[in-house]
Protein backbone atom coordinates (compact mmCIF):
# COMPACT_ATOMS: atom_id res chain seq x y z
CA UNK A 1 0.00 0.00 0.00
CA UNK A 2 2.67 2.61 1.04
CA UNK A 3 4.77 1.72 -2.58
CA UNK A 4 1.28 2.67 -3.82
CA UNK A 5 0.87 5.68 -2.47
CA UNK A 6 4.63 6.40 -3.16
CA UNK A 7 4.40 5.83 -6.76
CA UNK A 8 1.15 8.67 -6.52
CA UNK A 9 3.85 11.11 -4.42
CA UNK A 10 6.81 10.65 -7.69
CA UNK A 11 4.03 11.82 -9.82
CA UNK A 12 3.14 14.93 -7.47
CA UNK A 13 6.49 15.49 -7.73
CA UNK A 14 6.80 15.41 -11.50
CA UNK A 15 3.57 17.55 -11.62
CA UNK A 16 4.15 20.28 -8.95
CA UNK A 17 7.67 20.75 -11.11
CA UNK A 18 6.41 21.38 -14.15
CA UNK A 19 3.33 23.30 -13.07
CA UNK A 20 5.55 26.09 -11.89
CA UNK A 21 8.33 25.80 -14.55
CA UNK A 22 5.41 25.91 -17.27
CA UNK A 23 3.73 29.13 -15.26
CA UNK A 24 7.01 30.78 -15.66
CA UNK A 25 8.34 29.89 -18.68
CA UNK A 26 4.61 29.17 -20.49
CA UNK A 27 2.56 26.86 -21.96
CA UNK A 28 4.41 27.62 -25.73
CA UNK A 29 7.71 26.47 -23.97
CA UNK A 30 6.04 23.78 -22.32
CA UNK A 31 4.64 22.40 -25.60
CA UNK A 32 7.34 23.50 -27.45
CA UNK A 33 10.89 21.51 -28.18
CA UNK A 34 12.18 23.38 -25.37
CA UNK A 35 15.46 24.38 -27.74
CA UNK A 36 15.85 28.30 -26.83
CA UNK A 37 17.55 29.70 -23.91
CA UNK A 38 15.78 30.33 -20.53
CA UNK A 39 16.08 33.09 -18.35
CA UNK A 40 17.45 31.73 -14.61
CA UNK A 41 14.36 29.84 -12.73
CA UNK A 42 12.49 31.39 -10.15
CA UNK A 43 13.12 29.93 -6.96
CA UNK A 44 10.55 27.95 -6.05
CA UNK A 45 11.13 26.39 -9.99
CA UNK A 46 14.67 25.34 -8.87
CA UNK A 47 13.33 24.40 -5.16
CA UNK A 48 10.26 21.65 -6.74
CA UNK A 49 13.06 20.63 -9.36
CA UNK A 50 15.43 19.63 -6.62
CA UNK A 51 12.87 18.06 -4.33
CA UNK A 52 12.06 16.37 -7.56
CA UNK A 53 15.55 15.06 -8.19
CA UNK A 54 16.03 14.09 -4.36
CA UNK A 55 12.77 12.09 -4.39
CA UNK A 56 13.67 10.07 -7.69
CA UNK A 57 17.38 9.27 -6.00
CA UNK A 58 15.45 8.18 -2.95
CA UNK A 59 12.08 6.47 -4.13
CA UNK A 60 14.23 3.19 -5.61
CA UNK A 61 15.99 2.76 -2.47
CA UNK A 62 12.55 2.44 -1.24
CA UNK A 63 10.69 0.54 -3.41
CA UNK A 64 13.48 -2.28 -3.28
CA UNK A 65 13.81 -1.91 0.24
CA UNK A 66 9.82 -3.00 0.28
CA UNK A 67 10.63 -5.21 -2.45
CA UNK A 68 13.00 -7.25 -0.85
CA UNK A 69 11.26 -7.64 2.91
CA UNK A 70 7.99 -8.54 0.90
CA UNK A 71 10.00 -11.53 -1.34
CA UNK A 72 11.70 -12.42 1.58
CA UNK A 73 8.67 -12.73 4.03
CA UNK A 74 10.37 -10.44 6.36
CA UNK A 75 7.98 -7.85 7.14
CA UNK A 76 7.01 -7.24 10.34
CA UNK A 77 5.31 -4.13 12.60
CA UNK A 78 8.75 -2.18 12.48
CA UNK A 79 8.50 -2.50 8.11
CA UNK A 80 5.19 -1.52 8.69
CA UNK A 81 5.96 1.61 10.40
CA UNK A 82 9.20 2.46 8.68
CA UNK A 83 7.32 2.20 5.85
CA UNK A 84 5.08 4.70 7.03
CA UNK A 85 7.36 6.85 8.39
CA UNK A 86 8.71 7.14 4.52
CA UNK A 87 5.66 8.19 2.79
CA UNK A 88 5.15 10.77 5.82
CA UNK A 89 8.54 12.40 6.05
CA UNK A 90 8.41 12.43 2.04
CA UNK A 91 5.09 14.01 1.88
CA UNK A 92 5.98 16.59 4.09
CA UNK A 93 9.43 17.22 2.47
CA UNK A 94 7.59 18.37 -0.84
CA UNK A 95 6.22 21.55 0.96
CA UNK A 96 8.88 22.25 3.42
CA UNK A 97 11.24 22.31 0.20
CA UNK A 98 8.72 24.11 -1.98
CA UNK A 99 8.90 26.85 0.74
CA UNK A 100 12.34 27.29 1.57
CA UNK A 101 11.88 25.65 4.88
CA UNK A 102 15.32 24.75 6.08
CA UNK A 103 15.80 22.72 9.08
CA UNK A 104 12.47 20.93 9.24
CA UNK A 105 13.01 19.75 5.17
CA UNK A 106 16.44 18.07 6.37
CA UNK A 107 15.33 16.64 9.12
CA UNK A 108 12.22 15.23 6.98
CA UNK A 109 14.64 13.70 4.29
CA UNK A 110 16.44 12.08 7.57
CA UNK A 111 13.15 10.70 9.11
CA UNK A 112 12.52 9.31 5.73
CA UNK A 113 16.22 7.59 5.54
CA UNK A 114 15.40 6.28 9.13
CA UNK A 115 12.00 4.61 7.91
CA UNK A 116 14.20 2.98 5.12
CA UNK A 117 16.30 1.61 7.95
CA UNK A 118 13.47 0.35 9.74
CA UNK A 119 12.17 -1.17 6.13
CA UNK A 120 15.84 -3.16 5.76
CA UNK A 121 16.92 -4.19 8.92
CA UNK A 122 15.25 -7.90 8.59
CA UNK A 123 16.91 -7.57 5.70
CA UNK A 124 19.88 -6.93 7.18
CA UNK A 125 19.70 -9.30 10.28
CA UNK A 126 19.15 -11.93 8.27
CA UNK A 127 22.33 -12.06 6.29
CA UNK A 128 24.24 -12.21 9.94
């Protein structure tokens, strides 16, 4: 359920992007062959773009971390709630990025690397 709902946040992410790119740079661009040279980004363009980026270098790690428990028969509460903890810390990144929020948006991205953790460790016990 939680890769589900993942897989709905990576295409938030791809759509919150180019919303604001294509309000600043237009539809024409948007449509276009994008070939012609853009003035620099607003920031809140370049903020969604690297939330963007940081979610697509994250979201595999994920989805084979759940991957691998779920193959394995390894899940448990803890993947359950690490899991959880994910999808939370990585919906609440988006905004806290989209805003400038510093502080609160790293600690989100590390709240989300600890529910990974919690996702793995069977994982990773069982190999000892």
């Amino acid at each position: 359920m939680v890769l589900t709902w993942g897989s709905i946040l990576a295409i938030a992410h791809l759509f919150a992007a180019v919303r604001v790119k294509t309000r600043q740079y237009g539809t024409k661009w948007n449509m276009g062959p994008r070939d012609e040279e853009l003035p620099p980004p607003e920031p809140i363009v370049g903020r969604l773009a690297r939330a963007q980026a940081n979610f697509f270098e994250t979201f595999p790690v994920f989805a084979a971390a759940v991957l691998i428990v779920s193959v394995a028969h390894l899940t448990d509460r803890w993947t359950a709630i690490g899991a959880w903890m994910w999808l939370g810390a990585r919906i609440v990144y988006l905004p806290l990025y989209a805003f400038g929020v510093r502080g609160l948006r790293s600690l989100a991205w590390v709240v989300a690397l600890a529910g990974i953790v919690l996702v793995l460790w069977p994982a990773i016990m069982s190999a000892f």
